[in-house]
C-alpha atoms as a PDB file:
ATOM      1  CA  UNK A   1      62.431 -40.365 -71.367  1.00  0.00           C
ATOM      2  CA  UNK A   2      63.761 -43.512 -73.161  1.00  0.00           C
ATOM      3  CA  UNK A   3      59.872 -44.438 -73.510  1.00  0.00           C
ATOM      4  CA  UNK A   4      59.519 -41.240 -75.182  1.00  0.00           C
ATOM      5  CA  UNK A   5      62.305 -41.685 -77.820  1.00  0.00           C
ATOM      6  CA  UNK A   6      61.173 -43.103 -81.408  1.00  0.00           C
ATOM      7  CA  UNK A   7      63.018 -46.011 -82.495  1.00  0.00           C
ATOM      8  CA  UNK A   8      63.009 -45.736 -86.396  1.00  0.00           C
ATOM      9  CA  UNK A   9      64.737 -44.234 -88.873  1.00  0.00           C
ATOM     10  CA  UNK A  10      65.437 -40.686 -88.123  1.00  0.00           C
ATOM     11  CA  UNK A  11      67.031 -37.718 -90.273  1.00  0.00           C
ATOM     12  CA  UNK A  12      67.718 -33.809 -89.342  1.00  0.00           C
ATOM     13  CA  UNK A  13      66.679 -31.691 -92.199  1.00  0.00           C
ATOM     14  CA  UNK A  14      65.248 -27.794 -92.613  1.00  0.00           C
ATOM     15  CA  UNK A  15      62.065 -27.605 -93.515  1.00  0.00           C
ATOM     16  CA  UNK A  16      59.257 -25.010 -94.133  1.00  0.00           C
ATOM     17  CA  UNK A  17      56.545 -25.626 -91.131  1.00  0.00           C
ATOM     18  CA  UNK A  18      54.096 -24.264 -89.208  1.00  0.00           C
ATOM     19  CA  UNK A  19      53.015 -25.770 -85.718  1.00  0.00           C
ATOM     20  CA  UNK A  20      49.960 -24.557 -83.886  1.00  0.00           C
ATOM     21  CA  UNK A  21      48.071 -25.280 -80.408  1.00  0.00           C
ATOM     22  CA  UNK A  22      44.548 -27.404 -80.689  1.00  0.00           C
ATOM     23  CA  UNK A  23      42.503 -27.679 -78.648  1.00  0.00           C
ATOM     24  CA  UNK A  24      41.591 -31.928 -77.388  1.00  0.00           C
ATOM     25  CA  UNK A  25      38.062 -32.057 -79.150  1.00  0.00           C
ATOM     26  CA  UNK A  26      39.579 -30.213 -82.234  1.00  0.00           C
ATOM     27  CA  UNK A  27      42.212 -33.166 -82.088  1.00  0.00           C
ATOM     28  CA  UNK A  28      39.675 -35.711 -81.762  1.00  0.00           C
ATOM     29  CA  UNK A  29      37.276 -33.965 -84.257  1.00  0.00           C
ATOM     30  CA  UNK A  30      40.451 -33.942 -86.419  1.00  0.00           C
ATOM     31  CA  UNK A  31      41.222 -37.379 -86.223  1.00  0.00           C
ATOM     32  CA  UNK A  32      38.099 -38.311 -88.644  1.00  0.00           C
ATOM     33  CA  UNK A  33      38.610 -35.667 -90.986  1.00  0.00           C
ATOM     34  CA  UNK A  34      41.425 -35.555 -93.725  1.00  0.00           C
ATOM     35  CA  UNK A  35      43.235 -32.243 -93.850  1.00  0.00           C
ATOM     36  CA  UNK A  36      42.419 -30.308 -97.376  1.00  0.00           C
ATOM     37  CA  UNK A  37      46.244 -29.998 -98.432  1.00  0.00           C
ATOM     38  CA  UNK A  38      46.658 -33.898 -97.978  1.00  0.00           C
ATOM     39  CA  UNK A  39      43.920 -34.403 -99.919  1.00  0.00           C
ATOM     40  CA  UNK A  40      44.806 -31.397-102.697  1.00  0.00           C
ATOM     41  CA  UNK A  41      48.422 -32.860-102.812  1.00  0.00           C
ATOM     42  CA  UNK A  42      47.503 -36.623-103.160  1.00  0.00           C
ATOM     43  CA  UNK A  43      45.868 -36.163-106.082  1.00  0.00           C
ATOM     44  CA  UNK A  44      47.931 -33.603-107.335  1.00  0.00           C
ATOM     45  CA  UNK A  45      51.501 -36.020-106.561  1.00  0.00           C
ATOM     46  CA  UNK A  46      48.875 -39.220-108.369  1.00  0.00           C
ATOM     47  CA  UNK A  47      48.503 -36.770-111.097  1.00  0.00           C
ATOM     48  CA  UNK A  48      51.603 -35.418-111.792  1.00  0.00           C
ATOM     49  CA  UNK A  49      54.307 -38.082-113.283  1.00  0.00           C
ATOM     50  CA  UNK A  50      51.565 -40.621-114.146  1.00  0.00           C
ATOM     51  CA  UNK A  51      51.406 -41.131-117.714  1.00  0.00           C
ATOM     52  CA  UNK A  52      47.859 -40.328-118.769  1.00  0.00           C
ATOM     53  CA  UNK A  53      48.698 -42.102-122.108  1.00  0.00           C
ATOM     54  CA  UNK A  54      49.948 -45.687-120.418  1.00  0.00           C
ATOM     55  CA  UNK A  55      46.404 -47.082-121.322  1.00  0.00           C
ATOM     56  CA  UNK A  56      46.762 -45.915-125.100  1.00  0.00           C
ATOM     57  CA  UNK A  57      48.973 -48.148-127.457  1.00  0.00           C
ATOM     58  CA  UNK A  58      51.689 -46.234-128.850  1.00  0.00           C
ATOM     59  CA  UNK A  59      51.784 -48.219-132.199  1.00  0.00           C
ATOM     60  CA  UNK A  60      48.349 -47.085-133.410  1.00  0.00           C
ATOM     61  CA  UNK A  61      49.786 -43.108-132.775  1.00  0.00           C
ATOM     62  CA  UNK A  62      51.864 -41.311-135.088  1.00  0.00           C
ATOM     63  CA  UNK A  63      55.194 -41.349-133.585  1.00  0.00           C
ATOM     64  CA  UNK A  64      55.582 -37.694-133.568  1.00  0.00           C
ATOM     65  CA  UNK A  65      52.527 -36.644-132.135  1.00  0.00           C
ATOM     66  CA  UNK A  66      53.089 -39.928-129.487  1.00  0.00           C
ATOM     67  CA  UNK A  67      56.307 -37.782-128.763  1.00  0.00           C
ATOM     68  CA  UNK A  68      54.646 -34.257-128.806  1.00  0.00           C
ATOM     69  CA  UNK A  69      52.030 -35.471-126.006  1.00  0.00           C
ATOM     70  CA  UNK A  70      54.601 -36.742-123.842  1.00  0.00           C
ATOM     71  CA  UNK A  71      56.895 -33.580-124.320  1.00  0.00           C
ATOM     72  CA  UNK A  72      53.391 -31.690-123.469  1.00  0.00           C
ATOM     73  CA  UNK A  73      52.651 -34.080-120.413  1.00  0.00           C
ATOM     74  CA  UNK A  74      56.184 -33.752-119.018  1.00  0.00           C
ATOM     75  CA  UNK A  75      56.165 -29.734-119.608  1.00  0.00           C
ATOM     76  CA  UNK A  76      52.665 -29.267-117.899  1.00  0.00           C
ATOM     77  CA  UNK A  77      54.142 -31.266-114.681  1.00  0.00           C
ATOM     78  CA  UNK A  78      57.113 -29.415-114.305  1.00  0.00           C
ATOM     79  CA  UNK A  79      54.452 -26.510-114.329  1.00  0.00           C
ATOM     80  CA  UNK A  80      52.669 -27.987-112.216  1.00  0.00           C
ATOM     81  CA  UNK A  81      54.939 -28.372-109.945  1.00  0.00           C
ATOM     82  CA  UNK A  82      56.572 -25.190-110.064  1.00  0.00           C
ATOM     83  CA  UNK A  83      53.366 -23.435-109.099  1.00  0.00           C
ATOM     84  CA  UNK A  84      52.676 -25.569-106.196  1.00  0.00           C
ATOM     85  CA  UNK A  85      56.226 -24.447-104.851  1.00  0.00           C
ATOM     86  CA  UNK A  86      55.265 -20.986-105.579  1.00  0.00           C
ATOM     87  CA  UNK A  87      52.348 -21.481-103.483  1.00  0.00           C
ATOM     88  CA  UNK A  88      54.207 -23.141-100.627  1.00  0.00           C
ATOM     89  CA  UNK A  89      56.769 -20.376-100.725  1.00  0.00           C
ATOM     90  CA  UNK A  90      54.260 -17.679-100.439  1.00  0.00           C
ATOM     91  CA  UNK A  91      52.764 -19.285 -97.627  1.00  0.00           C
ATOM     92  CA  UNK A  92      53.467 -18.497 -93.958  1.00  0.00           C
ATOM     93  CA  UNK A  93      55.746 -21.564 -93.573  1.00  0.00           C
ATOM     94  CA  UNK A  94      59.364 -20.922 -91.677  1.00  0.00           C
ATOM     95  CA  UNK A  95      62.227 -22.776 -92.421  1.00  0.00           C
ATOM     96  CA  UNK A  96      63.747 -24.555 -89.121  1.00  0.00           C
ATOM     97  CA  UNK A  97      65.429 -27.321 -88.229  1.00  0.00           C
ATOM     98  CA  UNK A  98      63.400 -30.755 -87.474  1.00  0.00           C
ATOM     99  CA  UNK A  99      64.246 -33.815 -86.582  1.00  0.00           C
ATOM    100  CA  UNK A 100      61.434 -36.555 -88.138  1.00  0.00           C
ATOM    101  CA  UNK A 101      60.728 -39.886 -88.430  1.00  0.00           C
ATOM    102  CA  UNK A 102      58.035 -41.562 -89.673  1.00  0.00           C
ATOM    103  CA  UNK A 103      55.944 -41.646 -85.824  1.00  0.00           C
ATOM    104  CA  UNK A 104      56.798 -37.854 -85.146  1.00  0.00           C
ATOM    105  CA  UNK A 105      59.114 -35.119 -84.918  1.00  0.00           C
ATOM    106  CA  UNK A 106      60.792 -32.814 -82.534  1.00  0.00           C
ATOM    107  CA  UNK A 107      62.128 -29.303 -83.300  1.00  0.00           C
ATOM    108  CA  UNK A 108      62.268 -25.930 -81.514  1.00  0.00           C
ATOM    109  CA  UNK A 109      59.150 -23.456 -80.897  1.00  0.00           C
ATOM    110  CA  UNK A 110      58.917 -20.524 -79.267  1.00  0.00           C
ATOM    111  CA  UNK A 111      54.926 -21.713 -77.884  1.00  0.00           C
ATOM    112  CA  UNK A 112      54.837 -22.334 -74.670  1.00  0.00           C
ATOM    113  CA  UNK A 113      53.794 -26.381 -75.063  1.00  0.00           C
ATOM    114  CA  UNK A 114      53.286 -28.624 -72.592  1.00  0.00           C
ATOM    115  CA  UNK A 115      53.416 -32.453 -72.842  1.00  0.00           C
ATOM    116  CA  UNK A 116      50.109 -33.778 -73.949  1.00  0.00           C
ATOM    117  CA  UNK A 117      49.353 -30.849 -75.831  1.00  0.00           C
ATOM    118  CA  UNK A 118      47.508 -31.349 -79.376  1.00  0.00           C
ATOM    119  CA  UNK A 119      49.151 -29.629 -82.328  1.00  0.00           C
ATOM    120  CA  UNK A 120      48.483 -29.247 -85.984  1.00  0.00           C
ATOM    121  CA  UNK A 121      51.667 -28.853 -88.065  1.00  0.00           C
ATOM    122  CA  UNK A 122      52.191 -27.988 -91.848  1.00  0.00           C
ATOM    123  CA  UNK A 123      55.155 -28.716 -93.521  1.00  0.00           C
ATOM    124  CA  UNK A 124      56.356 -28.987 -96.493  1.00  0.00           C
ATOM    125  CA  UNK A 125      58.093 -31.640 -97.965  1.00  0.00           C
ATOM    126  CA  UNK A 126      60.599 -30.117-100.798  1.00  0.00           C
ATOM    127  CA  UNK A 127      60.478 -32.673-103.169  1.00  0.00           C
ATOM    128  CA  UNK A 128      58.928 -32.728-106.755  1.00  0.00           C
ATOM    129  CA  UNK A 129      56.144 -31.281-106.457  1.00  0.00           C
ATOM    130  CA  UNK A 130      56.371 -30.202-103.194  1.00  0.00           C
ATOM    131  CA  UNK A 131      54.696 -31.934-100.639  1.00  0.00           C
ATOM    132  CA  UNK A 132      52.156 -29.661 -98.413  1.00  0.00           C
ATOM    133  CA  UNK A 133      50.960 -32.057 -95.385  1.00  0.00           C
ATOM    134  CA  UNK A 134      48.599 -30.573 -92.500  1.00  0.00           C
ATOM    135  CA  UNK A 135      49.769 -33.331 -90.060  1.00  0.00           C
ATOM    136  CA  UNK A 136      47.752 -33.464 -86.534  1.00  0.00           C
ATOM    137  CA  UNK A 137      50.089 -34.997 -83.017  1.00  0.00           C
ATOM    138  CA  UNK A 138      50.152 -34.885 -79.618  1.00  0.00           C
ATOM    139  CA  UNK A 139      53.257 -33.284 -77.528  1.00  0.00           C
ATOM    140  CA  UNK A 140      55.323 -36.149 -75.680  1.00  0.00           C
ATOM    141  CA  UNK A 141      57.594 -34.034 -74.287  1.00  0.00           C
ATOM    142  CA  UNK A 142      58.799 -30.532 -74.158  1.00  0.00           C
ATOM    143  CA  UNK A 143      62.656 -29.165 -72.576  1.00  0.00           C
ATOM    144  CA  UNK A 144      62.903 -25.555 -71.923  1.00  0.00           C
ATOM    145  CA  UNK A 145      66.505 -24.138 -73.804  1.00  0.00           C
ATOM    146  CA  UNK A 146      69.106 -21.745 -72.478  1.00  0.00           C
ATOM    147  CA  UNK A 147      67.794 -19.183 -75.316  1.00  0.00           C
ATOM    148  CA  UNK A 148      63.985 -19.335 -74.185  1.00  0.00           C
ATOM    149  CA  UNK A 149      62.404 -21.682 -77.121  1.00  0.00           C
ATOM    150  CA  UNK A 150      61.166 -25.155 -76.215  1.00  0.00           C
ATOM    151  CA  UNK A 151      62.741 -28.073 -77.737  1.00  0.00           C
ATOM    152  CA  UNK A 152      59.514 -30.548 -78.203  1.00  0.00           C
ATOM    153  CA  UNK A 153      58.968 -33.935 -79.663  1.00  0.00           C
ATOM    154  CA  UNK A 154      55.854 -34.800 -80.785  1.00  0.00           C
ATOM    155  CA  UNK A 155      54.259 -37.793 -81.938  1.00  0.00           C
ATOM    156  CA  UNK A 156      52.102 -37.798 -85.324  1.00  0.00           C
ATOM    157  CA  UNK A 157      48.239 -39.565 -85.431  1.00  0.00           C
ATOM    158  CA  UNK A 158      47.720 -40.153 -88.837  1.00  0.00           C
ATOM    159  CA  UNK A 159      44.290 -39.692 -90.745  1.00  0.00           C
ATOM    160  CA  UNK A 160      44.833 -41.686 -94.107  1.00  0.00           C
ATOM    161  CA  UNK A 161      47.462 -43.718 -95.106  1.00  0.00           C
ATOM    162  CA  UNK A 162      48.817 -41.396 -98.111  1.00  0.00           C
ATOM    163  CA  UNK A 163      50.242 -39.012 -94.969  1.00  0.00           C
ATOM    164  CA  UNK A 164      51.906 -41.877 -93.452  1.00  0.00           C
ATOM    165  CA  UNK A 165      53.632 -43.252 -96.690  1.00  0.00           C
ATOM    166  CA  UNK A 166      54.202 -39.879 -97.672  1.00  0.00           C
ATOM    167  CA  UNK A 167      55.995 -39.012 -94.627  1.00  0.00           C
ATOM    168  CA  UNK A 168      57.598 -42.288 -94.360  1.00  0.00           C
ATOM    169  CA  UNK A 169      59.151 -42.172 -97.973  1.00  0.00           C
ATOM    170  CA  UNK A 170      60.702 -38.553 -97.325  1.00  0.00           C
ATOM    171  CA  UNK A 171      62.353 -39.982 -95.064  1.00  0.00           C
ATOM    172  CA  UNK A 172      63.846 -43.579 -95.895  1.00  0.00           C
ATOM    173  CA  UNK A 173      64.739 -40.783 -99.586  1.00  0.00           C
ATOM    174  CA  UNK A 174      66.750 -38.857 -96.851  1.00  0.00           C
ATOM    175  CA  UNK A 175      68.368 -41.686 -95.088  1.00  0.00           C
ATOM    176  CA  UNK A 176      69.614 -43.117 -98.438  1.00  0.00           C
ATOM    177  CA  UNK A 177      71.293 -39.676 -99.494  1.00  0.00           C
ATOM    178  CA  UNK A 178      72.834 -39.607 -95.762  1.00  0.00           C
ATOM    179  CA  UNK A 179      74.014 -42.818 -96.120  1.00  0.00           C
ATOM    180  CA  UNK A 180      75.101 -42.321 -99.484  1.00  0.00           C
ATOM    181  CA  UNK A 181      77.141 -39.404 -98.524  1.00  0.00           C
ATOM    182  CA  UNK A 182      78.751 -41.027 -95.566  1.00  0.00           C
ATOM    183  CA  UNK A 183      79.562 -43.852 -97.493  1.00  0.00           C
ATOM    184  CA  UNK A 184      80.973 -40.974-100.338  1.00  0.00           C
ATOM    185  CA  UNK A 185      82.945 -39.817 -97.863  1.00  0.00           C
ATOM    186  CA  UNK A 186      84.468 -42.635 -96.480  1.00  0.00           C
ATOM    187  CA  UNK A 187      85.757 -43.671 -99.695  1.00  0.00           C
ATOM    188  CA  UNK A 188      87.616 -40.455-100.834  1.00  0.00           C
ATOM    189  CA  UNK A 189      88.969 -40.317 -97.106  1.00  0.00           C
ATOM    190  CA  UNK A 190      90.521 -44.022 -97.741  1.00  0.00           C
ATOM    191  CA  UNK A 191      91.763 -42.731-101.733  1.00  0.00           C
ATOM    192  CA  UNK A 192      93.408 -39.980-100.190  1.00  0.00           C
END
């Protein structure tokens, strides 16, 4: 199992997700084709923060309309974003525990997986706006629990870079607040 066992940074968080069997040509069909909600929220996250004024030189504006448009632009992308985490919490996402890392994840399931298995899973990244990915990956291992669920780990094939660095800064973002805690920690244990 020690081939099995990723090697990067890992965190343990709760996230909304869905995981579903597919079938090996759907996963090699898959492969080539970039899932609709990575695409939606990639231009949706390039979108929202970017200041669609950069380009435009301030001094020729009046100053109060310069700071009515950006009052504007910062009130539509809290809107924005708002509705997309309407739409993720309407969706059929559970909240469970997962353990990821940039190359996969592993988490419990009540499917009956095998190893080698092909699965699409959507999750949702809560950050701001939420992050919707449709991630494809392929089952590396599955343990049967006292309780009946499967604990599986399963190893992500990226389709575009934007899933991969999206992933990836969730969770060096996540590692920092760990560490940040624990180092929190630490330092009122020693004042006390």
């Amino acid at each position: 199992m020690s081939d099995n066992r990723r090697q990067d940074f890992r965190i343990d968080d709760v996230l909304p997700m869905r995981d579903e069997l597919i079938s090996s040509e759907e996963f090699e069909h898959q492969k080539s084709q970039l899932g609709i909600r990575s695409r939606q929220n990639s231009m949706l996250r390039s979108m929202v923060g970017r200041d669609v004024f950069a380009s435009v030189s301030h001094d020729s504006m009046n100053p109060d309309l310069a700071n009515a448009i950006e009052t504007l632009d910062a009130k539509l992308n809290y809107l924005i974003g708002v509705n997309m985490l309407n739409d993720a919490n309407r969706s059929d996402l559970q909240e469970r525990p997962v353990n990821l890392s940039v190359t996969g994840a592993s988490f419990h399931t009540d499917k009956p997986y095998r190893s080698h298995d092909c699965l699409k899973i959507t999750m949702m990244l809560p950050s701001f706006p939420p992050m919707v990915l449709e991630l494809i990956g392929e089952v590396t291992w599955a343990k049967p629990e006292k309780n009946g669920t499967l604990h599986i780990g399963v190893r992500f094939h990226f389709r575009c870079s934007e899933e991969e660095d999206n992933v990836a800064k969730y969770v060096f973002q996540r590692h920092r607040e760990h560490l940040r805690l624990r180092l929190k920690d630490e330092g009122n244990i020693a004042l006390n």
